[in-house]
N, C-alpha and C. Protein backbone atom coordinates (compact mmCIF):
# COMPACT_ATOMS: atom_id res chain seq x y z
N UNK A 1 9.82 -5.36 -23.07
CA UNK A 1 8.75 -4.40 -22.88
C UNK A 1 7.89 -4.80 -21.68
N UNK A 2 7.84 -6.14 -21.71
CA UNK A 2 6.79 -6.49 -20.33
C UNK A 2 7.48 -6.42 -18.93
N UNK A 3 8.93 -6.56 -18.91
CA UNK A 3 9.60 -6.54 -17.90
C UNK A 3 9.08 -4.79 -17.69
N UNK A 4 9.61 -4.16 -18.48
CA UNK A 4 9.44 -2.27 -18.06
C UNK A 4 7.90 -2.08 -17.51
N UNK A 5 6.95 -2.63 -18.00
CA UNK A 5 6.07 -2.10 -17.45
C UNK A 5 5.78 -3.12 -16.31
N UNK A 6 5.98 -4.05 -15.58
CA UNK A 6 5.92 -4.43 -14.28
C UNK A 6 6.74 -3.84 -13.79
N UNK A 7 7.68 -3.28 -14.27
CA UNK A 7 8.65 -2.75 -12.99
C UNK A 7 8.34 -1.33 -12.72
N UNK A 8 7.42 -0.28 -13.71
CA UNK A 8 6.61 0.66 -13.87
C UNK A 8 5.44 0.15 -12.49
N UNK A 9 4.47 -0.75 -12.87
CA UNK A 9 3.32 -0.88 -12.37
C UNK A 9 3.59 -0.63 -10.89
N UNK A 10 4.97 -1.80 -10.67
CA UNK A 10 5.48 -2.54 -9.62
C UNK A 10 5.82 -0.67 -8.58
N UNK A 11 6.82 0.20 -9.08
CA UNK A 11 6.90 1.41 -8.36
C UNK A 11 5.65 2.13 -8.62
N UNK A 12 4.49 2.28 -9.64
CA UNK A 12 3.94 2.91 -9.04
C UNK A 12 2.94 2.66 -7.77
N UNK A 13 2.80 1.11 -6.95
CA UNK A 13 1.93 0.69 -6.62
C UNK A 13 2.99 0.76 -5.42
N UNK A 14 3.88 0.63 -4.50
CA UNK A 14 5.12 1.01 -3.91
C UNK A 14 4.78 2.58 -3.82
N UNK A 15 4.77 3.43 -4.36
CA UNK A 15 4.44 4.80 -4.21
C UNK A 15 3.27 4.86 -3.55
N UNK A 16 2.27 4.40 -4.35
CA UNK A 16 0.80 4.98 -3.71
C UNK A 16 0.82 4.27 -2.36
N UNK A 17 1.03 3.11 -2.29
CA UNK A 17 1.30 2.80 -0.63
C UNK A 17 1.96 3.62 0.30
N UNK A 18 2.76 4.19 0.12
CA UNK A 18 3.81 4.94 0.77
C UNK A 18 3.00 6.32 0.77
N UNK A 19 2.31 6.89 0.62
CA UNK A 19 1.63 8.33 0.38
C UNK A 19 0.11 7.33 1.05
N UNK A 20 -0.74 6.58 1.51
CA UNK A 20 -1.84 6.51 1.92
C UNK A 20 -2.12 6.12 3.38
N UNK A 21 -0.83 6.52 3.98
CA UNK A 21 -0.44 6.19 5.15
C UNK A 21 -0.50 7.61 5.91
N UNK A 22 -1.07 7.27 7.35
CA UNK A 22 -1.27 8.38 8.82
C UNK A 22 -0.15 7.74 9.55
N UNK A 23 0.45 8.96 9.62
CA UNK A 23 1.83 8.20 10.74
C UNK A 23 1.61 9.09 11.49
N UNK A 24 2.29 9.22 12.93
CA UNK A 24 2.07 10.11 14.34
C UNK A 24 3.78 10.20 14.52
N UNK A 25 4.97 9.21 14.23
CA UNK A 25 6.07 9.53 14.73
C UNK A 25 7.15 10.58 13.75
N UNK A 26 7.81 11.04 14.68
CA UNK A 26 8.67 11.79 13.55
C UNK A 26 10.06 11.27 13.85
N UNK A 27 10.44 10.36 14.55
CA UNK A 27 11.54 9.69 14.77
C UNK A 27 11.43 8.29 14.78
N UNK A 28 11.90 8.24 13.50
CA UNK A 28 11.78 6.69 13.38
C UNK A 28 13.35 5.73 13.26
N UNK A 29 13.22 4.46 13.90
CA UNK A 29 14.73 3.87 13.73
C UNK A 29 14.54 3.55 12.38
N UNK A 30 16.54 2.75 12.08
CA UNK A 30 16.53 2.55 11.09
C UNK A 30 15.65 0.86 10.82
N UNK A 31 14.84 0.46 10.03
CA UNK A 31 14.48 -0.69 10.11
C UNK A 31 15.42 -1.56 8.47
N UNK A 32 15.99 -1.22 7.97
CA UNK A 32 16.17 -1.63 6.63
C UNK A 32 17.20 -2.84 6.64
N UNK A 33 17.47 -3.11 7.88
CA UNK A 33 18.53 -4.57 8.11
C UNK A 33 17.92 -5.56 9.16
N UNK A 34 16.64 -5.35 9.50
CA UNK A 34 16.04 -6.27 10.21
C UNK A 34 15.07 -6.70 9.76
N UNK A 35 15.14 -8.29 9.44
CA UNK A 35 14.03 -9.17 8.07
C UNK A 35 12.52 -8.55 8.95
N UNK A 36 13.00 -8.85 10.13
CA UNK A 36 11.21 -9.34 11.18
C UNK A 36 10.94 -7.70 11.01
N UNK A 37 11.38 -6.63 10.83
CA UNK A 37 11.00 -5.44 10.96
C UNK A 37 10.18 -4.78 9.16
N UNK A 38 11.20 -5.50 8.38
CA UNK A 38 10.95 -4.91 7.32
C UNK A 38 9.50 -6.13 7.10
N UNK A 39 9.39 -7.20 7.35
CA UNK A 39 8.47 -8.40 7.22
C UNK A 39 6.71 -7.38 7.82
N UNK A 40 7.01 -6.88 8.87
CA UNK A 40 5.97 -6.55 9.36
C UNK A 40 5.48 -5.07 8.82
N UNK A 41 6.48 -3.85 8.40
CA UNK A 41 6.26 -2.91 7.66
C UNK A 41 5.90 -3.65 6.25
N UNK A 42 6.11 -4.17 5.38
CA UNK A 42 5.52 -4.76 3.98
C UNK A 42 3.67 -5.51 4.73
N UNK A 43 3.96 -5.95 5.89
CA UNK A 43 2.12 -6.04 5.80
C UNK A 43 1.25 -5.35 6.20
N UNK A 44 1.98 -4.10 7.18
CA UNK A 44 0.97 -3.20 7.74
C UNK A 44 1.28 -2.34 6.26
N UNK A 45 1.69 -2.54 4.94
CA UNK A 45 0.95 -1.74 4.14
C UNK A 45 0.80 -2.41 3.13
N UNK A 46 0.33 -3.33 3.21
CA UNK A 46 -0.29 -4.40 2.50
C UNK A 46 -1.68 -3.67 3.27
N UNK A 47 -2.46 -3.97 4.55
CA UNK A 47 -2.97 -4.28 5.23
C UNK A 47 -3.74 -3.02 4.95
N UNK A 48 -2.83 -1.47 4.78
CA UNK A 48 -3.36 0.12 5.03
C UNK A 48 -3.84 0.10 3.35
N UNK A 49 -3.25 -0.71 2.38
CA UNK A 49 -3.32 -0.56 0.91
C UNK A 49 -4.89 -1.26 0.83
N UNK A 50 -5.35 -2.26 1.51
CA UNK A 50 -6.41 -3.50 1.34
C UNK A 50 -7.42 -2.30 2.14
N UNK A 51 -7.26 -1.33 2.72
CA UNK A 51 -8.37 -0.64 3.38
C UNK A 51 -8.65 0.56 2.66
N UNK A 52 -7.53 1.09 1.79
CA UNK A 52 -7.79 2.10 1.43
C UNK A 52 -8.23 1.79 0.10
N UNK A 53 -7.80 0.40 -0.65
CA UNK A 53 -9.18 0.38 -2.24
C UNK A 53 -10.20 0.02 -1.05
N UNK A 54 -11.08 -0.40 -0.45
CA UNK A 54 -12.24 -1.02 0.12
C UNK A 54 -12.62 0.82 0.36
N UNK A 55 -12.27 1.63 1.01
CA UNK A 55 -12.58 2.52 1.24
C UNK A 55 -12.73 3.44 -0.10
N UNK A 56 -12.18 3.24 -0.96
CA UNK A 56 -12.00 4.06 -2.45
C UNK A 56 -13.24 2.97 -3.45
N UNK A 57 -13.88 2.22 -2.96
CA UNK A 57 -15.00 1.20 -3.57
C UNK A 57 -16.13 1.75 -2.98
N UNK A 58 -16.03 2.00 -1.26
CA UNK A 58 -17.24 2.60 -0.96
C UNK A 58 -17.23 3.93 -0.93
N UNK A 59 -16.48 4.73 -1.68
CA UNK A 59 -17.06 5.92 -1.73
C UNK A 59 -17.65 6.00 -3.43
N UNK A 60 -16.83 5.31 -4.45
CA UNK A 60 -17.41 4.89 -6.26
C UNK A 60 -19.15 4.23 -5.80
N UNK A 61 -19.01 3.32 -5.15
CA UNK A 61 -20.32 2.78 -5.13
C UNK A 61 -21.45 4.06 -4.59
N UNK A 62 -20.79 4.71 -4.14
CA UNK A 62 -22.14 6.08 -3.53
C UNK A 62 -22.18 7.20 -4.05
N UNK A 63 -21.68 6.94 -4.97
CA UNK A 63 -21.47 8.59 -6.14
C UNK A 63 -22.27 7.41 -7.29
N UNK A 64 -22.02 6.65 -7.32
CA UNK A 64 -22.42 5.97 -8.50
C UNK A 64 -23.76 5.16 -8.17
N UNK A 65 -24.27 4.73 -7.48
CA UNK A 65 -25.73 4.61 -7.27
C UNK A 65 -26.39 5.24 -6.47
N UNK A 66 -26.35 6.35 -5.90
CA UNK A 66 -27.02 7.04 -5.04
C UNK A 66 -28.21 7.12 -5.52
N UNK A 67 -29.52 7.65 -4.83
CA UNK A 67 -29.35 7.35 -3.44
C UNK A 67 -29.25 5.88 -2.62
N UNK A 68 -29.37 4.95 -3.43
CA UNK A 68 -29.62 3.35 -2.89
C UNK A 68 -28.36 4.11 -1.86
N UNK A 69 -28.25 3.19 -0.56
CA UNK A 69 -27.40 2.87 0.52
C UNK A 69 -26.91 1.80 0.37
N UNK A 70 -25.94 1.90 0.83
CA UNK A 70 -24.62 0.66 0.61
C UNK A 70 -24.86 -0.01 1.93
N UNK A 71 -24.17 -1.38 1.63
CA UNK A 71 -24.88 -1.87 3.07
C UNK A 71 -23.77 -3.10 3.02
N UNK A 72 -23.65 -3.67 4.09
CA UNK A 72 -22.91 -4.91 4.40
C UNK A 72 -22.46 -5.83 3.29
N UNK A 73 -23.69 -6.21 2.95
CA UNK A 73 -23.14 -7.34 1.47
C UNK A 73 -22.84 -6.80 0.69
N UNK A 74 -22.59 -5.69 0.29
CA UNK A 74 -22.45 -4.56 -1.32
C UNK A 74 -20.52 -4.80 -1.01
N UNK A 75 -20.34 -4.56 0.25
CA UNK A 75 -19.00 -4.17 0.68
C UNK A 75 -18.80 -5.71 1.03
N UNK A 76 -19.37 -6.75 1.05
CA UNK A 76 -18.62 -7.78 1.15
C UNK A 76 -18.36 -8.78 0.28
N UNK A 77 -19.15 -8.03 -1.31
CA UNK A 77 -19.08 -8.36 -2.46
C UNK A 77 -17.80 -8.19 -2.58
N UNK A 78 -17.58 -7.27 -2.67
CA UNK A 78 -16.24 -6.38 -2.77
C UNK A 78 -14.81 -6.98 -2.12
N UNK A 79 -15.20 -6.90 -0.92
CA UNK A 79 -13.81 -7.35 -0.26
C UNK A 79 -13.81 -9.13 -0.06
N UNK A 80 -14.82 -9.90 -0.14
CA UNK A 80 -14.35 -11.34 -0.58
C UNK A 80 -13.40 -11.48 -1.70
N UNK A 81 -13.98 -10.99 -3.16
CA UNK A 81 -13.04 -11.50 -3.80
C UNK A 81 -11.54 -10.66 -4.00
N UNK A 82 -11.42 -9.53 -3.41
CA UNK A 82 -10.11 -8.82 -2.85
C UNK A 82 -9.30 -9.52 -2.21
N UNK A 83 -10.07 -10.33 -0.68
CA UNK A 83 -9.23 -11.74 -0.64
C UNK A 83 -9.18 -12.76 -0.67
N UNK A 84 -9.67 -13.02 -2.26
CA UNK A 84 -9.41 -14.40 -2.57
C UNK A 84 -10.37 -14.99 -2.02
N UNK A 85 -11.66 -15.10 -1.32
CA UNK A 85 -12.84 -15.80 -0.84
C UNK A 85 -12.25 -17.04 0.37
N UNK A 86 -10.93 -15.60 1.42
CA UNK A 86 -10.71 -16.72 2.61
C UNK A 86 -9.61 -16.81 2.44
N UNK A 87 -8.66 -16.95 0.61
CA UNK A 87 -7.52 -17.75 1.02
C UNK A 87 -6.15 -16.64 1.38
N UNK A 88 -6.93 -14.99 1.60
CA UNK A 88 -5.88 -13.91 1.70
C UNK A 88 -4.75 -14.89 2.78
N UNK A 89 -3.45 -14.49 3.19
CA UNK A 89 -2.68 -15.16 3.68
C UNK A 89 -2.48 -14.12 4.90
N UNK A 90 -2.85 -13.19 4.91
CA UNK A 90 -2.52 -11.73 5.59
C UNK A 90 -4.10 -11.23 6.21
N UNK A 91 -4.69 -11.33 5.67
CA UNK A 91 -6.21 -11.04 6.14
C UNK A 91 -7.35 -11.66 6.29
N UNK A 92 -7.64 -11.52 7.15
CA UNK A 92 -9.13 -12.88 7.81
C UNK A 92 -10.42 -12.25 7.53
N UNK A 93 -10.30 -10.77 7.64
CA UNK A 93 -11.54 -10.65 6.91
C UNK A 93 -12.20 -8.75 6.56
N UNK A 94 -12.66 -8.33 6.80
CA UNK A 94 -12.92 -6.83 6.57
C UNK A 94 -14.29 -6.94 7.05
N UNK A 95 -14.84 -5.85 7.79
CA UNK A 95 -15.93 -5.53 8.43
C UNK A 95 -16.14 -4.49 8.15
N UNK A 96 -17.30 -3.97 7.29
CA UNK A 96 -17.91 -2.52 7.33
C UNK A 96 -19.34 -2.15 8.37
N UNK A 97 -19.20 -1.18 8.97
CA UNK A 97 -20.56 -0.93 9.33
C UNK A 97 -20.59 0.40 8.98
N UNK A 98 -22.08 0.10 8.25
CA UNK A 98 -22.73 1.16 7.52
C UNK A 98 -22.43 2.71 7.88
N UNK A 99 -21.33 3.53 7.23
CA UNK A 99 -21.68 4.83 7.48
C UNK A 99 -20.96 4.84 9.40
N UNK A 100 -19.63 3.97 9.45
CA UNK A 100 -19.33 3.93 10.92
C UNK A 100 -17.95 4.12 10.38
N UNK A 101 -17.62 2.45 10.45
CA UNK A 101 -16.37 2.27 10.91
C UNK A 101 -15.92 1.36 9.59
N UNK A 102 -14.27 0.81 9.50
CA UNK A 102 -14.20 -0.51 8.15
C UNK A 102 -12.74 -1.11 9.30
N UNK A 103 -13.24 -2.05 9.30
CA UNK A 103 -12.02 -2.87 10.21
C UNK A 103 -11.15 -3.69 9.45
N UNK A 104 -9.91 -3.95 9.34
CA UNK A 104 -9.39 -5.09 8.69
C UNK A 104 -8.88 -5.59 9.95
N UNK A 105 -9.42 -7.24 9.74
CA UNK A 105 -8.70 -8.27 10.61
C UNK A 105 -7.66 -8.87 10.24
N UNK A 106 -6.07 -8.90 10.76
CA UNK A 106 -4.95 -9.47 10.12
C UNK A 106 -5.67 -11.21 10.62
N UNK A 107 -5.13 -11.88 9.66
CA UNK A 107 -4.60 -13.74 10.45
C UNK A 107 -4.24 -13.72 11.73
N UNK A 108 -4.40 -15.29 11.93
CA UNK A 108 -3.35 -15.56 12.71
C UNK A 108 -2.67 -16.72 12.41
N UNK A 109 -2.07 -16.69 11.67
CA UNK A 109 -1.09 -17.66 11.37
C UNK A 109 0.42 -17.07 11.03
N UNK A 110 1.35 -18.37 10.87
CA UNK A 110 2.57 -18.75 10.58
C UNK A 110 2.98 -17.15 9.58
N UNK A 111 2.50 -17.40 8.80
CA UNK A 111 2.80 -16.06 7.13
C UNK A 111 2.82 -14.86 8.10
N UNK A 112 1.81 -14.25 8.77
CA UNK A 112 1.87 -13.08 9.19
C UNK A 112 2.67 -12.91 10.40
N UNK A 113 3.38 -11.63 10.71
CA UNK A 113 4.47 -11.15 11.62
C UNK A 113 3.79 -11.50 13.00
N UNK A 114 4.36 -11.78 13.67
CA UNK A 114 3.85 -12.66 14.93
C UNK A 114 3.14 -11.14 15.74
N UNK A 115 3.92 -9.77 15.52
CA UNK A 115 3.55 -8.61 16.42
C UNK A 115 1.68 -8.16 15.74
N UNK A 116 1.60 -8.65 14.42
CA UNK A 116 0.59 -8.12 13.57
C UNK A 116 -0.76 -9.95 13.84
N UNK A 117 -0.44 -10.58 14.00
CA UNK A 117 -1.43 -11.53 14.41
C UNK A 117 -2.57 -11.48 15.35
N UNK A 118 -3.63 -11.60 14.23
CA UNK A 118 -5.09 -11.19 14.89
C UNK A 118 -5.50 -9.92 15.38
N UNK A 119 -4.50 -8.99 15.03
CA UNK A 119 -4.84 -7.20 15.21
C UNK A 119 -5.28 -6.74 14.14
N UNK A 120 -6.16 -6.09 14.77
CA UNK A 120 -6.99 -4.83 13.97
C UNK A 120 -6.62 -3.25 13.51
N UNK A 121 -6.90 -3.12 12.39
CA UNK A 121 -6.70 -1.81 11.64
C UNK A 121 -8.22 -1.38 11.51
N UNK A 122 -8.62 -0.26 12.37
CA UNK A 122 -9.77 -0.05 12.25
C UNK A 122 -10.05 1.53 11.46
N UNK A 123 -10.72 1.95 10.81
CA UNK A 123 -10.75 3.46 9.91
C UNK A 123 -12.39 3.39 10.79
N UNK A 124 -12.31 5.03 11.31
CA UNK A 124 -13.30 5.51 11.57
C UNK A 124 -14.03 6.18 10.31
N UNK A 125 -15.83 6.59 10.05
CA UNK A 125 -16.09 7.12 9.27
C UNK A 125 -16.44 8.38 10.04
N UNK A 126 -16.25 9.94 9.31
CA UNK A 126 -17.06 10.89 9.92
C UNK A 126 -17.96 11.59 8.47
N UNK A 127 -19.19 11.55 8.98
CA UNK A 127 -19.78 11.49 7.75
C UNK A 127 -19.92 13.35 7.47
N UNK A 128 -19.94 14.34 8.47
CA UNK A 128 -20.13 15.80 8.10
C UNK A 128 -18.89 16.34 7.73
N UNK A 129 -17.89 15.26 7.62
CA UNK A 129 -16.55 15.74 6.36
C UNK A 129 -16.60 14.74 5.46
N UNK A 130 -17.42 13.78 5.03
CA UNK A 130 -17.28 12.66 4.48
C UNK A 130 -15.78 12.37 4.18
N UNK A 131 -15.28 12.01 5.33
CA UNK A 131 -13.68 11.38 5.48
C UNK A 131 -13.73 9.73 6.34
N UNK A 132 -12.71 9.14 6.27
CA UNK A 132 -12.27 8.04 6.57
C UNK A 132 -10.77 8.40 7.57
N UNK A 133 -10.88 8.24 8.51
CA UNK A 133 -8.74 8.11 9.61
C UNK A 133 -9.19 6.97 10.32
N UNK A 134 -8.20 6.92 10.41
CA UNK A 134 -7.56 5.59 11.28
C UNK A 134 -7.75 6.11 12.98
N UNK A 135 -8.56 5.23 13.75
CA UNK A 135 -8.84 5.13 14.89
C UNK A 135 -8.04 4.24 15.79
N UNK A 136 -7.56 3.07 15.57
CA UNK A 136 -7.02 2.16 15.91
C UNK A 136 -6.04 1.73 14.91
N UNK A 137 -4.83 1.67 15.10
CA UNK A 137 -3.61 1.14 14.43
C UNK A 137 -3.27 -0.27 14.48
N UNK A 138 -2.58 -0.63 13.53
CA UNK A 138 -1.72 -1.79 13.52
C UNK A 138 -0.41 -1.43 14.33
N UNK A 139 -0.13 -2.50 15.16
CA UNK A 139 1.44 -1.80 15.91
C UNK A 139 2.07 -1.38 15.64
N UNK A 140 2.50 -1.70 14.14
CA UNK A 140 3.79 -1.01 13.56
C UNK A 140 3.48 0.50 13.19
N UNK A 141 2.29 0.84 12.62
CA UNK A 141 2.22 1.92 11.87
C UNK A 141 2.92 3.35 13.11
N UNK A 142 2.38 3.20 14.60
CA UNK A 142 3.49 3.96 14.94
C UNK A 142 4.89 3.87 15.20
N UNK A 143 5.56 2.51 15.29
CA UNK A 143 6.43 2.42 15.78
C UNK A 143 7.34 2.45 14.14
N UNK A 144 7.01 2.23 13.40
CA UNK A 144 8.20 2.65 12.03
C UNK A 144 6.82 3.40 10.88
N UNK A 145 8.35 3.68 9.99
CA UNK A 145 7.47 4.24 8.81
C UNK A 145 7.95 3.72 7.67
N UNK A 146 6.76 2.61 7.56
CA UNK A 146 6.96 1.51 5.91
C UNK A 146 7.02 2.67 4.64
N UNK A 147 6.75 4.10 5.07
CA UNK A 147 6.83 4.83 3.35
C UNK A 147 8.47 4.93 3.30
N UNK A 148 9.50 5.04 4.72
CA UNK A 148 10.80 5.03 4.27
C UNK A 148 11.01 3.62 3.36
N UNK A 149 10.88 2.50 3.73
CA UNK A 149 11.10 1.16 3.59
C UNK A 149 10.94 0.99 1.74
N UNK A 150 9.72 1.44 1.66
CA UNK A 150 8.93 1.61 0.26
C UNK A 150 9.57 2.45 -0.38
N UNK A 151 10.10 3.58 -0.24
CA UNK A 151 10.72 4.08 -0.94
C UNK A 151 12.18 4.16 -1.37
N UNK A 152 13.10 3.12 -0.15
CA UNK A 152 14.20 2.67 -0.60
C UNK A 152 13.87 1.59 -1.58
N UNK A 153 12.75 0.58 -1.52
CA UNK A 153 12.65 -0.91 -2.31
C UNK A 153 12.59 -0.04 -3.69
N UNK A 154 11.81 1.29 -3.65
CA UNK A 154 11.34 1.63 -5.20
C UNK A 154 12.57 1.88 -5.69
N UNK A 155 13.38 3.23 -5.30
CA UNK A 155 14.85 3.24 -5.81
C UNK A 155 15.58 2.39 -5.94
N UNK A 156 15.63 1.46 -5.29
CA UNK A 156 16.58 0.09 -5.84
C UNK A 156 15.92 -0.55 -6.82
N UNK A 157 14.84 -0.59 -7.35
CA UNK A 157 14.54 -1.36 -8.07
C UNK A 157 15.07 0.07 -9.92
N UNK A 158 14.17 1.04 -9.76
CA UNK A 158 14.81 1.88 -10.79
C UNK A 158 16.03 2.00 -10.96
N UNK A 159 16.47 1.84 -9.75
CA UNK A 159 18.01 2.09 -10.14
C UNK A 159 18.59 0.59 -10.76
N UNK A 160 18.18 -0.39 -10.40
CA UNK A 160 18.86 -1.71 -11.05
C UNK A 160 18.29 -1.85 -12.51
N UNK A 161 16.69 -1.48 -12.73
CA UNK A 161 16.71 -1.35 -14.20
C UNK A 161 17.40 0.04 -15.03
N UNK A 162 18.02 0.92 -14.41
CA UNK A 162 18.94 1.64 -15.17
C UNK A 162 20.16 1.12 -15.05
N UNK A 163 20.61 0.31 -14.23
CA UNK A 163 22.13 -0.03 -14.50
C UNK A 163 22.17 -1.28 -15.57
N UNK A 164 20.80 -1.61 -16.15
CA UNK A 164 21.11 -2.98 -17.17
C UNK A 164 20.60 -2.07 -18.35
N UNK A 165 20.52 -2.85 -19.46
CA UNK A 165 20.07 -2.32 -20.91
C UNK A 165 19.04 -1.94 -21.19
N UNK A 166 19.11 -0.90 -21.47
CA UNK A 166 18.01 0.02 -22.21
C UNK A 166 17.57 -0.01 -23.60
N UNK A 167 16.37 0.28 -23.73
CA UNK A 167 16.69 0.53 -25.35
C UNK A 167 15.66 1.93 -25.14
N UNK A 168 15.22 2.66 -26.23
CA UNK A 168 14.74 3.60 -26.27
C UNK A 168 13.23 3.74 -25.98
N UNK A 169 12.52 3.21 -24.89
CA UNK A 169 11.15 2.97 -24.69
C UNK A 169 10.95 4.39 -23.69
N UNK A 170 9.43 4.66 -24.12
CA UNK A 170 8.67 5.72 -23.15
C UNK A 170 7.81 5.60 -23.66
N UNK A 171 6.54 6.73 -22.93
CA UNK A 171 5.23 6.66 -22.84
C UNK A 171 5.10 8.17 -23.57
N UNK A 172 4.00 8.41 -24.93
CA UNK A 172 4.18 10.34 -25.18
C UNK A 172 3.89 11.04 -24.06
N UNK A 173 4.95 11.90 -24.64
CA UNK A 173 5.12 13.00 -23.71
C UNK A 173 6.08 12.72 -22.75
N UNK A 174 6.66 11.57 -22.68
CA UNK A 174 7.87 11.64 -21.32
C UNK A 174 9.07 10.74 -22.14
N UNK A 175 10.14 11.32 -21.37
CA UNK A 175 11.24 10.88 -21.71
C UNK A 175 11.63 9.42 -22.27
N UNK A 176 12.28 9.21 -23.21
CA UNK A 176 12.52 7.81 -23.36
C UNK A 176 13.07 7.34 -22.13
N UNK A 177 13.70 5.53 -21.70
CA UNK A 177 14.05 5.17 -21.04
C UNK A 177 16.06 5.85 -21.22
N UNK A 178 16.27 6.25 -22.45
CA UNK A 178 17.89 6.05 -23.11
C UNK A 178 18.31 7.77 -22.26
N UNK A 179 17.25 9.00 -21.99
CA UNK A 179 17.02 9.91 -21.39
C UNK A 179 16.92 10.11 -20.05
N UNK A 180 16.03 9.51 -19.70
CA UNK A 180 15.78 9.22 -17.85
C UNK A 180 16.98 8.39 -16.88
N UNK A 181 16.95 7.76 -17.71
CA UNK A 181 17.78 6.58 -16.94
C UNK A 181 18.89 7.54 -16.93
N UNK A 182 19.93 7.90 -17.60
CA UNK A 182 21.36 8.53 -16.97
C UNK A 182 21.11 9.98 -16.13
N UNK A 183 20.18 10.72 -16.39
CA UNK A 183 19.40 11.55 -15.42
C UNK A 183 19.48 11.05 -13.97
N UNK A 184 19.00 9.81 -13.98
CA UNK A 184 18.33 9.15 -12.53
C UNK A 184 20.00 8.38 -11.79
N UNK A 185 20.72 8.11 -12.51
CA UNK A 185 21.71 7.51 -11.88
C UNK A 185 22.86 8.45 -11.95
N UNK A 186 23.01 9.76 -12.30
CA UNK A 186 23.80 11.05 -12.28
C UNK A 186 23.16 11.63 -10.75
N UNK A 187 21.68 12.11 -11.10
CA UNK A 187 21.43 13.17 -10.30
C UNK A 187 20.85 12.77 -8.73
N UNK A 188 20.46 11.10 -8.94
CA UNK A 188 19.15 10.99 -7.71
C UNK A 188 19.99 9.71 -7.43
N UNK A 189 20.92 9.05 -7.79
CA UNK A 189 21.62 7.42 -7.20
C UNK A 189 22.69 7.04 -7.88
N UNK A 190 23.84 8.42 -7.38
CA UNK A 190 24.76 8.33 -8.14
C UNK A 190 25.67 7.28 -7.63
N UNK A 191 26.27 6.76 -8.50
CA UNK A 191 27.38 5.20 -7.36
C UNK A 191 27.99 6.14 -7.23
N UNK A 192 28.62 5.32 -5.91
CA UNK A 192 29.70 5.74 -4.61
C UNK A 192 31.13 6.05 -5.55
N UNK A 193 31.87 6.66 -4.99
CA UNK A 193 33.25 7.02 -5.66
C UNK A 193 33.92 6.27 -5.10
C-alpha cells in the first residue's frame, strides 16, 4: 500500500511540474538519451517547481492576512526552510522584492548542470492582473521541454507498476488498481508486438 501511494504522489508531483511551465519553442530535439540533457531538464524543473510553491505561498499569505503587506522576511521565512536553511544542493537562494519580481538563484557547484550554474530564473510580478511570468529564463527552459521528459518518466513508472502485482486497491469513486491497470497497458502502453 505504501509503495502505491508514493508512486501515486511520485506522478502526481511529475505532472504538476510538467503543466507549470512557459515554454516559447515548438520544436524541440529529442533529449531522452542524453544523461547531461535530461540532468539539466530535471533541475530547471526542480528550479520552475521551487518558484512556483514560493509564488503559490505569496499569493495564500495575501488572501490570508490582508491587508498586512508581505515583505522580505515573511517570504524568507518561507523559502529558507524550502531549502533546507542553505543546504538546497540546486539552489543558493530566492529573492523576493515586494510586489516586483521573485528570483531563484541556481548553485554553483559540482551537483548542478554546469549550463544551469549560478543562473537565474527570474518571475516578473504585474500587479493590475495580479499574475506572475517568467522574465528571464533558465537556459534550458527554451532550448528543451522537461514536460516531454516528465511525462515519459511518469508513464514508465505506471506502466512498470502495472506490469508487477496488483491487488485490488483504489481510492472511492475510481477504479480499482485490478481495473485501470489492464486499461492502461491495452489502450495507452501497449507492448510492442
Amino acid at each position: 500500500m505504501i509503495n502505491r501511494c508514493v508512486v501515486l504522489f511520485l506522478l502526481m508531483f511529475l505532472m504538476e511540474l510538467a503543466f507549470c511551465q512557459e515554454i516559447t519553442e515548438t520544436t524541440v530535439p529529442n533529449t531522452s538519451l542524453n544523461p547531461s540533457a535530461v540532468k539539466e531538464n530535471l533541475q530547471t524543473s526542480y528550479a520552475l517547481k521551487v518558484a512556483q510553491l514560493t509564488i503559490n505561498a505569496i499569493s495564500t499569505f495575501k488572501q490570508k492576512y490582508h491587508p498586512r503587506e508581505l515583505n522580505q522576511n515573511d517570504v524568507n521565512w518561507f523559502t529558507e526552510e524550502l531549502l533546507s536553511y542553505g543546504k538546497d544542493n540546486l539552489i543558493e537562494t530566492i529573492i523576493y522584492e515586494p510586489e516586483q519580481s521573485l528570483t531563484i538563484v541556481m548553485q554553483n557547484n559540482n551537483f548542478v548542470a554546469p549550463l544551469l550554474r549560478s543562473k537565474e530564473l527570474v518571475y516578473q510580478y504585474y500587479p493590475q492582473a495580479d499574475q506572475w511570468k517568467i522574465k528571464q529564463e533558465l537556459p534550458t527552459i527554451a532550448a528543451t521541454r522537461p514536460d516531454s521528459l516528465l511525462r515519459d518518466i511518469g508513464m514508465g513508472l505506471i506502466t512498470s507498476y502495472c506490469n508487477g502485482p496488483k491487488e485490488n486497491f483504489g481510492f472511492s469513486g475510481m477504479w480499482p488498481d485490478t481495473q485501470w491497470c489492464p486499461a492502461w497497458l491495452q489502450f495507452v502502453m501497449p507492448s510492442p508486438q
